[in-house]
Protein backbone atom coordinates (compact mmCIF):
# COMPACT_ATOMS: atom_id res chain seq x y z
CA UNK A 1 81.75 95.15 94.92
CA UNK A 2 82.15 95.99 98.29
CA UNK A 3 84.37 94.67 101.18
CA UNK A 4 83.79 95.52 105.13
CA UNK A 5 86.20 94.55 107.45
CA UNK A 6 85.94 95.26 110.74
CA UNK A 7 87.84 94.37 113.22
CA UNK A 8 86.66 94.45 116.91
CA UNK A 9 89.30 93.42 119.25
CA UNK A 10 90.21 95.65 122.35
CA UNK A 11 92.79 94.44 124.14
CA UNK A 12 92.28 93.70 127.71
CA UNK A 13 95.59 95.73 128.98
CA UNK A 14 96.32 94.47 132.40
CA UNK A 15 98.81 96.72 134.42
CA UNK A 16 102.00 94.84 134.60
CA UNK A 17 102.66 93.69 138.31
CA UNK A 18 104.71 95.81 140.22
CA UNK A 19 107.19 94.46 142.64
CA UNK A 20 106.58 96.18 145.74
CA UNK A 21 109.78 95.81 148.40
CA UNK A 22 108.20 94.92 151.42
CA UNK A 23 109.53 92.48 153.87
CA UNK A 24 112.03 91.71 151.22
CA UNK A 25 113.34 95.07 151.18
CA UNK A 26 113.73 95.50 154.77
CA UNK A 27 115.41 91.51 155.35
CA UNK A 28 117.85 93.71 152.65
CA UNK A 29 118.31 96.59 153.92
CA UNK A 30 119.15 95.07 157.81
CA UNK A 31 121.35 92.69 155.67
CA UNK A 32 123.03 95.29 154.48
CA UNK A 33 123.72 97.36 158.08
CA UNK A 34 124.92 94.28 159.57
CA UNK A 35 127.46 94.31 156.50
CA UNK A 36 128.74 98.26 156.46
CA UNK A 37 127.97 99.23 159.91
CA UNK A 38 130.73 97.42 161.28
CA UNK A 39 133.05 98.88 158.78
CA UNK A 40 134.12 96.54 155.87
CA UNK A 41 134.76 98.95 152.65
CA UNK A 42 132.82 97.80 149.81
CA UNK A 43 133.93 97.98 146.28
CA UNK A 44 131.17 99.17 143.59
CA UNK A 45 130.12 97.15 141.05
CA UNK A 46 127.72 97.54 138.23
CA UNK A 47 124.04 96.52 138.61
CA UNK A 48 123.54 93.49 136.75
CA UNK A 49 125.56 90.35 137.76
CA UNK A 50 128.96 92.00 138.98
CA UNK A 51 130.63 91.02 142.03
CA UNK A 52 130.38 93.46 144.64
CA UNK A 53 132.41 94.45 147.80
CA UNK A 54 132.98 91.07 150.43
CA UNK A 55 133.33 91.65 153.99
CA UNK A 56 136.54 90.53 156.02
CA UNK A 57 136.23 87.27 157.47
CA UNK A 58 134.80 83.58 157.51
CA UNK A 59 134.26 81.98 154.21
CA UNK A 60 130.41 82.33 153.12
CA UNK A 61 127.88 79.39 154.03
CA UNK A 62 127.38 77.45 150.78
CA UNK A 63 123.49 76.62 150.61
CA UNK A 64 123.24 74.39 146.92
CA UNK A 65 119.88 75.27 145.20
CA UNK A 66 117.44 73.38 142.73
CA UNK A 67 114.55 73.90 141.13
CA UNK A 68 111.99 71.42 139.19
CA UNK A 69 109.88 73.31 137.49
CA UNK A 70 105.44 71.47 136.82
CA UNK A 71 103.97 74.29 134.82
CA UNK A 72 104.10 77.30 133.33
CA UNK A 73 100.34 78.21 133.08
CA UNK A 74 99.86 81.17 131.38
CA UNK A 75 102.48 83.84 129.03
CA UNK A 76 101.67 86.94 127.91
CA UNK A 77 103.15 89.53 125.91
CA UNK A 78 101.09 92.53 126.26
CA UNK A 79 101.82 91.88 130.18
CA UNK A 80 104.73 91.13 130.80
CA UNK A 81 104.61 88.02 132.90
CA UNK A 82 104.28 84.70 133.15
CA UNK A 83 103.17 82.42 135.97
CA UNK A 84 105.03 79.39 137.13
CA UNK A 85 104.47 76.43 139.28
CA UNK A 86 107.54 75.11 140.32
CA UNK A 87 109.37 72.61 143.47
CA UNK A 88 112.80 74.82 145.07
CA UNK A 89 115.12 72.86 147.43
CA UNK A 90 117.78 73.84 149.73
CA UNK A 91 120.93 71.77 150.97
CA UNK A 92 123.34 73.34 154.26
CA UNK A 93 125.09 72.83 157.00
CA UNK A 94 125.08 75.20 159.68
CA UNK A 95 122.61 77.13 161.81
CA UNK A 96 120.52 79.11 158.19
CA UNK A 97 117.06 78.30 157.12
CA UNK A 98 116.78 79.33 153.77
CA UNK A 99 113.62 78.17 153.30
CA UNK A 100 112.57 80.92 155.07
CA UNK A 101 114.56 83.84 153.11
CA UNK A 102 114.27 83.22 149.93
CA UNK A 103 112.89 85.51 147.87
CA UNK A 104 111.81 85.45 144.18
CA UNK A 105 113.47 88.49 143.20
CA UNK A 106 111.84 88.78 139.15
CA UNK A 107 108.59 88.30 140.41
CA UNK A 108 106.31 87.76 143.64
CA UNK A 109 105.79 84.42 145.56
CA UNK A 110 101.83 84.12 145.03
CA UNK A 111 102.16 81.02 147.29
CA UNK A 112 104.38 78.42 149.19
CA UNK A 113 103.20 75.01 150.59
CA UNK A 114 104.35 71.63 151.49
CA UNK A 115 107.54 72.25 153.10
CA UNK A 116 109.52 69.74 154.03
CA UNK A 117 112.89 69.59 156.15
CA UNK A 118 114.50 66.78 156.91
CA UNK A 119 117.79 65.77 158.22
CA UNK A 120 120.53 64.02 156.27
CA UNK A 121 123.53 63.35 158.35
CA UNK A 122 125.25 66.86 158.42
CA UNK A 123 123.09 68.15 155.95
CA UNK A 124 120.16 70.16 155.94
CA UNK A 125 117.43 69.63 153.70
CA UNK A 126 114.00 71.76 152.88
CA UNK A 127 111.96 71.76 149.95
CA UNK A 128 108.74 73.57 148.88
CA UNK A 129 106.17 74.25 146.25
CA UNK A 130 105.71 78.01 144.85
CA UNK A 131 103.36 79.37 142.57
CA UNK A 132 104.87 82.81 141.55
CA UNK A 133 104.16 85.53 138.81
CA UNK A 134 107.26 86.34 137.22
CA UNK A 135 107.61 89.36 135.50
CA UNK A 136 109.85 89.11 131.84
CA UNK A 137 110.18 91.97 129.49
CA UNK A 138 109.77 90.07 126.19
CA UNK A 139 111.91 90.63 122.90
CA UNK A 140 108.94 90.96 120.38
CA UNK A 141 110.97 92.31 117.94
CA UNK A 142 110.73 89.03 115.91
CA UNK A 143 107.44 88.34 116.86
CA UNK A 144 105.52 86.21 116.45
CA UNK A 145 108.59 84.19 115.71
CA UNK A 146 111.86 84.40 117.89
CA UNK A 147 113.38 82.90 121.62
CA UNK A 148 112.91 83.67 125.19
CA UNK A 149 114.06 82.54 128.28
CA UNK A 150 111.99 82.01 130.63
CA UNK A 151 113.87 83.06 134.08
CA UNK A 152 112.98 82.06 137.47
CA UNK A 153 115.69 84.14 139.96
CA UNK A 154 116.04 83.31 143.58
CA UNK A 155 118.03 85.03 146.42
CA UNK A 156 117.93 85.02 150.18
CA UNK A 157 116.96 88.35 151.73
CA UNK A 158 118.39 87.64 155.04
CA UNK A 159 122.50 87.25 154.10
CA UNK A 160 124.78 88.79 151.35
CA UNK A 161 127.29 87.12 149.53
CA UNK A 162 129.76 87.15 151.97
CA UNK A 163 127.76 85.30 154.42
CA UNK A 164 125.76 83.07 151.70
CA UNK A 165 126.57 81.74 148.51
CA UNK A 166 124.18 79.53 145.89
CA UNK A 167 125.63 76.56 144.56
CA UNK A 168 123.16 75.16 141.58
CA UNK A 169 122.24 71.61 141.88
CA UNK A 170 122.70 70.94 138.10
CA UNK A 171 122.17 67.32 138.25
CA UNK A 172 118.79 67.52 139.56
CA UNK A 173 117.13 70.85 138.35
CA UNK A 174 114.60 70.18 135.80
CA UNK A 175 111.48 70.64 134.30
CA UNK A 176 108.75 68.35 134.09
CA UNK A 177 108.44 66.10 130.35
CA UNK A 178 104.85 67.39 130.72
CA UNK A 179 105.54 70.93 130.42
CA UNK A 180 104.02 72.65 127.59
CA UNK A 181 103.62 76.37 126.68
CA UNK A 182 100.64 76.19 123.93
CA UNK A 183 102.60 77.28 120.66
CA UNK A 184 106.41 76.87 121.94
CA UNK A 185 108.43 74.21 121.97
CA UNK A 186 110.21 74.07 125.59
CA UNK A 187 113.75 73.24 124.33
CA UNK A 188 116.33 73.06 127.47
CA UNK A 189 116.66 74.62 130.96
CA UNK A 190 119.53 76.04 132.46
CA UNK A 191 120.67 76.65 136.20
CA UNK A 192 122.88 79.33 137.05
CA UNK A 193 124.32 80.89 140.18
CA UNK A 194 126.04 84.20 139.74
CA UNK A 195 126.06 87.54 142.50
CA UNK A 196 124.31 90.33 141.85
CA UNK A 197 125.04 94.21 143.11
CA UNK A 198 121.99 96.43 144.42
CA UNK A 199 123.17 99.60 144.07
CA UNK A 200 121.53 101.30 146.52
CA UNK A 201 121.69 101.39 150.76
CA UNK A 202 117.90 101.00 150.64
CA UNK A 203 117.49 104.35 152.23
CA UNK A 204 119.58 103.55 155.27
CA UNK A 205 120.75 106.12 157.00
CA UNK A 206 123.13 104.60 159.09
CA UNK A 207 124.97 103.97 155.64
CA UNK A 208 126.70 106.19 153.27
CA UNK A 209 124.61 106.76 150.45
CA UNK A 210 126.82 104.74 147.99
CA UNK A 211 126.86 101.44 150.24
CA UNK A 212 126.50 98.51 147.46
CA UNK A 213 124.79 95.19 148.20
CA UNK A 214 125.83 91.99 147.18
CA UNK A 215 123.99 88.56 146.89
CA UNK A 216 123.96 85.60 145.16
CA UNK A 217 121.39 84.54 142.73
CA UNK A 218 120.51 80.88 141.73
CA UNK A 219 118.71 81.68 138.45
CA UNK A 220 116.94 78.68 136.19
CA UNK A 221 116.12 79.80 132.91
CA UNK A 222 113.73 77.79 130.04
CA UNK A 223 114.56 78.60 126.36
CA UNK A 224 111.90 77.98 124.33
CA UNK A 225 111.20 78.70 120.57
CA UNK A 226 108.37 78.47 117.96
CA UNK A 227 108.00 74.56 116.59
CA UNK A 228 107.60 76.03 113.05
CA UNK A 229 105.72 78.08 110.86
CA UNK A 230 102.08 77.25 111.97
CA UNK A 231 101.03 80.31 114.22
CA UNK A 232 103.03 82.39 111.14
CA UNK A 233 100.52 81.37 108.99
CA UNK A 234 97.63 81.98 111.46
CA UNK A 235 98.17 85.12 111.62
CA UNK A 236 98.89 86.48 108.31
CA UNK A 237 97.09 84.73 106.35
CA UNK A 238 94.34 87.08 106.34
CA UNK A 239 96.78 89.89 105.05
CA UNK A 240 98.41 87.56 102.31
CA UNK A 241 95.06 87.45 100.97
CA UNK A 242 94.17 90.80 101.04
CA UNK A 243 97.43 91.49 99.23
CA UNK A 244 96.50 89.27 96.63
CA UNK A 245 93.12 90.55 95.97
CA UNK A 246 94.27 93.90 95.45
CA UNK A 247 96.42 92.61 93.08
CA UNK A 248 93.69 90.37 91.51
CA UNK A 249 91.67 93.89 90.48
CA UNK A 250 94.72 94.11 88.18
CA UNK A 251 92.80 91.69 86.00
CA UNK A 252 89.23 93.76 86.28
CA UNK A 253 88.64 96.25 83.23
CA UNK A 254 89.82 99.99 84.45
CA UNK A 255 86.59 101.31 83.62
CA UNK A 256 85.14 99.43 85.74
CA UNK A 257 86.05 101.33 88.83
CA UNK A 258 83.81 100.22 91.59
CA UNK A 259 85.47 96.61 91.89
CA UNK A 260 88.73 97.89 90.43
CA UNK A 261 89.22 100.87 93.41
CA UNK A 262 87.34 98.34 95.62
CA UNK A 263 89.43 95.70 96.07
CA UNK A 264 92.42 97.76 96.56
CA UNK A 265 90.28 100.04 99.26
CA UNK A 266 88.73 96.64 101.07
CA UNK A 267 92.33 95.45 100.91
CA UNK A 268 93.94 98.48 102.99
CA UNK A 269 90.62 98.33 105.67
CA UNK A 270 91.39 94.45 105.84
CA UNK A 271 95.19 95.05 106.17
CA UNK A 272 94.67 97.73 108.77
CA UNK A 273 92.32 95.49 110.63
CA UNK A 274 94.51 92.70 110.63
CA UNK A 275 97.37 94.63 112.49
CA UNK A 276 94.88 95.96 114.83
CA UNK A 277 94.58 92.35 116.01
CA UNK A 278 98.21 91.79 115.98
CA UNK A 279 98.93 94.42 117.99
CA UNK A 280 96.22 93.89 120.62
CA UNK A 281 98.43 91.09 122.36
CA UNK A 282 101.46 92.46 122.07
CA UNK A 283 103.06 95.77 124.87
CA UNK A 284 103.09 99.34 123.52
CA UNK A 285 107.14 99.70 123.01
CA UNK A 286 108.43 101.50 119.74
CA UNK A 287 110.31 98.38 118.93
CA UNK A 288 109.86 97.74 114.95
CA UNK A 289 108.36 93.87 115.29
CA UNK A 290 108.39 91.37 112.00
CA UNK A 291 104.60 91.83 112.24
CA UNK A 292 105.09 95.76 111.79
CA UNK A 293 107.65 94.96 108.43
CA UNK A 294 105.07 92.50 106.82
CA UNK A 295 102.46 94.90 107.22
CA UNK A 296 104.37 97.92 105.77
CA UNK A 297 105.21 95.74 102.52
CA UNK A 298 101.11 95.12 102.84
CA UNK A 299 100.55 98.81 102.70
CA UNK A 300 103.51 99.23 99.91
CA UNK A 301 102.02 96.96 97.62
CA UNK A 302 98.31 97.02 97.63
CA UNK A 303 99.06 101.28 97.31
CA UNK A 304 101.08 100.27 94.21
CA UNK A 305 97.92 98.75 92.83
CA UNK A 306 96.07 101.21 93.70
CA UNK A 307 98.04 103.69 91.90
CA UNK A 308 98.62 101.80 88.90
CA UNK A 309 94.55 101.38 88.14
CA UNK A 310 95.06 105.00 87.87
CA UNK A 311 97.37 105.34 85.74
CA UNK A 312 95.70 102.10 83.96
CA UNK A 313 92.27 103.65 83.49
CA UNK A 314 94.09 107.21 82.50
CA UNK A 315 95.25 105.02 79.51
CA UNK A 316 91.94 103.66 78.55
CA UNK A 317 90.44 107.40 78.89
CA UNK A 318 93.13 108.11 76.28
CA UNK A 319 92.27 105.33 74.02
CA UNK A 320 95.17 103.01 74.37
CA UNK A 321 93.24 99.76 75.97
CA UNK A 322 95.94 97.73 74.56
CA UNK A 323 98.77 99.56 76.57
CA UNK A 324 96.36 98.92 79.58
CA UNK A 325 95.79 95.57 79.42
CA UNK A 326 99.52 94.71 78.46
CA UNK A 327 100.41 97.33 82.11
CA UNK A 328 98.04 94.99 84.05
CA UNK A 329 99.09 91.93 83.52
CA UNK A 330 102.96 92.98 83.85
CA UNK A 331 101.59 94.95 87.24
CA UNK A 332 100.27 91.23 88.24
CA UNK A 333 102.97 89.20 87.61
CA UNK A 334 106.17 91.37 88.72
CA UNK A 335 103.95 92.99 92.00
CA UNK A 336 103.31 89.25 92.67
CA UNK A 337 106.74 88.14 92.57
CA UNK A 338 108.02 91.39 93.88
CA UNK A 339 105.85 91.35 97.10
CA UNK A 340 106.11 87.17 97.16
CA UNK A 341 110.11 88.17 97.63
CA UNK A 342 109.85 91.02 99.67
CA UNK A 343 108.24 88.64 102.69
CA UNK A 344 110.85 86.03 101.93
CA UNK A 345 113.51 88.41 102.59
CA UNK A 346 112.51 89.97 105.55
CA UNK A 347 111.40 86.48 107.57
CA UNK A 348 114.43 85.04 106.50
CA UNK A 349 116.75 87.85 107.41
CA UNK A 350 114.81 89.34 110.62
C-alpha cells in the first residue's frame, strides 16, 4: 500500500511595506527646530509612549480626535499588514488645520477623500475618509488560535506635544456593526491618546544629536479573537489523521511490511506536507507557534510506531507472534491515548 502526498503550495511572500519618511519626516524634523532651536532643554525619554521634554510656554492646542472605522479588507500574517478603511475627525479652536498634518504613523495613507470642514460656533470641525495599509507585527506564537489588536495610530507632523495635544473622542469612535474579518470575531475597540518620544533629531544639524521629539498619538485599536475551534480543525485535521493511520498499521501483521512500514512512511510525507502548508501563510520568525508543537508530537508519535513494528516484527522473526500481537494492541491503545493527551495539553496550556 502506498501513500503520496504532495503538497504544492509556495507562498506568495510579498515584501512587507516599508515606511519611507518623506514629507512626514521633514513636517518632523522642522517641528522639531522650531522646538530646540530657540533653546528649551528637553528631557529624554524612552521610545515607546514616554513623555518627552515640553517647551516653556502657552498651554498646547487641544485638537479631540475620532475615528469610525467601515472595513478592514484584507489581514495577513506572512505580511505583516492589514488594510483599513476608516472616517478620522478633528475638533479645535484656534488658527491649526489638522486635517492637513496628520499622519498615519504605523502605516501609509493610500488615500484621503471627502473632506469636510465646517464651522460650529468656536469650533472647528474636519472630517475625512482614508484608506491606509497598516503595518502590525503579529504574535503567531499561538497561531492559528490567539488575539491581536488591530492598531490604527495617528499624529500630526506639523506640532509636538507642547504645541498639540490629542484628546480621544470616546463617545463617538467606533467601528461599523458590519465589520467582519473572515475567521475572527471583532470583539471591542479602544481609543487612546498617549505621547510618544522619537529619539532622534532627524539628522538636523542645527540640533544636538540627542534632541528628543515629542508628540501625541490618538491610537484606536480592534481586539479581535478566533470564534472557536472551526479553522483549528481545518487545519489539522489532515495531520490527526495521518497520526492515526500510522497508528492503525499497529493492527496489520508485522510480516507484512509493505503496508505496515507504509503507513507510518505515508504518515511522516503527509505530516511534513501538512506543515509545509501551515507555514506558507505565516512570516519566517524563530518563534515556536502551536502549529510547530502539534506537529512535533505528529513526528513523536507516528516515529514511535514506526519503531515499534520493528521491534514487533523482530518478535515474530523470533517466533513469539503472541508477544507481538499482545505489543500491538497495547502500542494502539496507550499511543492513542498518549498522543490524544499530548494535543489536549498543549492547546489548553499554550
Amino acid at each position: 500500500m502506498r501513500m503520496i502526498f504532495v503538497a504544492a503550495f509556495a507562498g506568495a511572500a510579498a515584501l512587507v511595506l516599508a515606511l519611507a519618511p518623506g514629507e512626514a519626516l521633514a513636517q518632523k524634523a522642522r517641528a522639531g527646530a522650531a522646538t530646540h532651536g530657540a533653546g528649551a532643554g528637553a528631557a529624554g525619554a524612552s521610545e515607546g509612549g514616554e513623555a518627552g521634554a515640553t517647551g516653556a510656554g502657552a498651554a498646547p492646542a487641544r485638537v479631540e480626535v475620532g475615528v469610525f472605522v467601515n472595513q478592514i479588507t484584507s489581514m495577513s500574517f506572512r505580511d505583516n499588514t492589514f488594510d483599513v478603511d476608516f472616517y478620522v475627525w478633528f475638533r479645535w479652536k484656534g488658527d491649526l488645520d489638522p486635517i492637513e498634518t496628520f499622519d498615519v504613523v504605523n502605516g501609509s495613507i493610500e488615500s484621503k477623500e471627502g473632506i469636510f470642514r465646517a464651522k460650529r460656533g468656536e469650533v472647528d470641525y474636519a472630517s475625512c475618509r482614508v484608506r491606509a495599509k497598516i503595518v502590525k507585527f503579529f504574535d503567531v506564537s499561538h497561531y492559528p488560535l490567539g488575539t491581536h489588536d488591530l492598531a490604527i495610530a495617528i499624529e500630526d507632523n506639523a506640532s509636538e506635544a507642547h504645541k498639540l495635544e490629542y484628546i480621544a473622542d470616546r463617545l463617538n469612535s467606533a467601528f461599523s456593526h458590519e465589520l467582519q474579518i473572515p475567521g475572527w470575531k471583532v470583539v471591542r475597540g479602544e481609543p487612546s491618546v498617549e505621547p510618544y518620544t522619537y529619539r532622534t533629531n532627524y539628522g538636523d544639524p542645527s540640533l544636538p544629536s540627542d534632541s528628543p521629539s515629542t508628540y501625541s498619538r490618538f491610537t484606536y485599536s480592534i481586539h479581535i479573537e478566533r470564534p472557536g475551534y472551526g479553522i483549528f480543525m481545518k487545519l489539522f485535521v489532515g495531520l490527526f489523521l495521518s497520526v492515526l493511520l500510522s497508528f492503525l498499521a499497529l493492527l496489520i501483521k508485522p510480516t507484512n511490511v509493505d503496508p505496515r512500514f507504509g503507513l507510518g512512511i505515508g504518515a511522516i510525507f503527509a505530516a511534513v506536507s501538512l506543515q509545509f502548508v501551515i507555514e506558507s501563510s505565516l512570516p519566517e520568525v524563530d518563534t515556536v507557534t502551536l502549529a510547530d508543537k502539534l506537529h512535533k508530537i505528529a513526528y513523536a508519535f507516528i516515529f514511535l510506531t514506526i519503531a515499534e513494528s520493528a521491534f514487533s516484527l523482530k518478535l515474530c522473526e523470533l517466533d513469539r507472534e503472541e508477544t507481538s500481537r499482545r505489543l500491538d494492541r497495547l502500542a494502539f491503545v496507550v499511543g492513542l491515548a498518549l498522543y490524544s493527551a499530548a494535543n489536549v495539553l498543549v492547546v489548553a496550556y499554550r
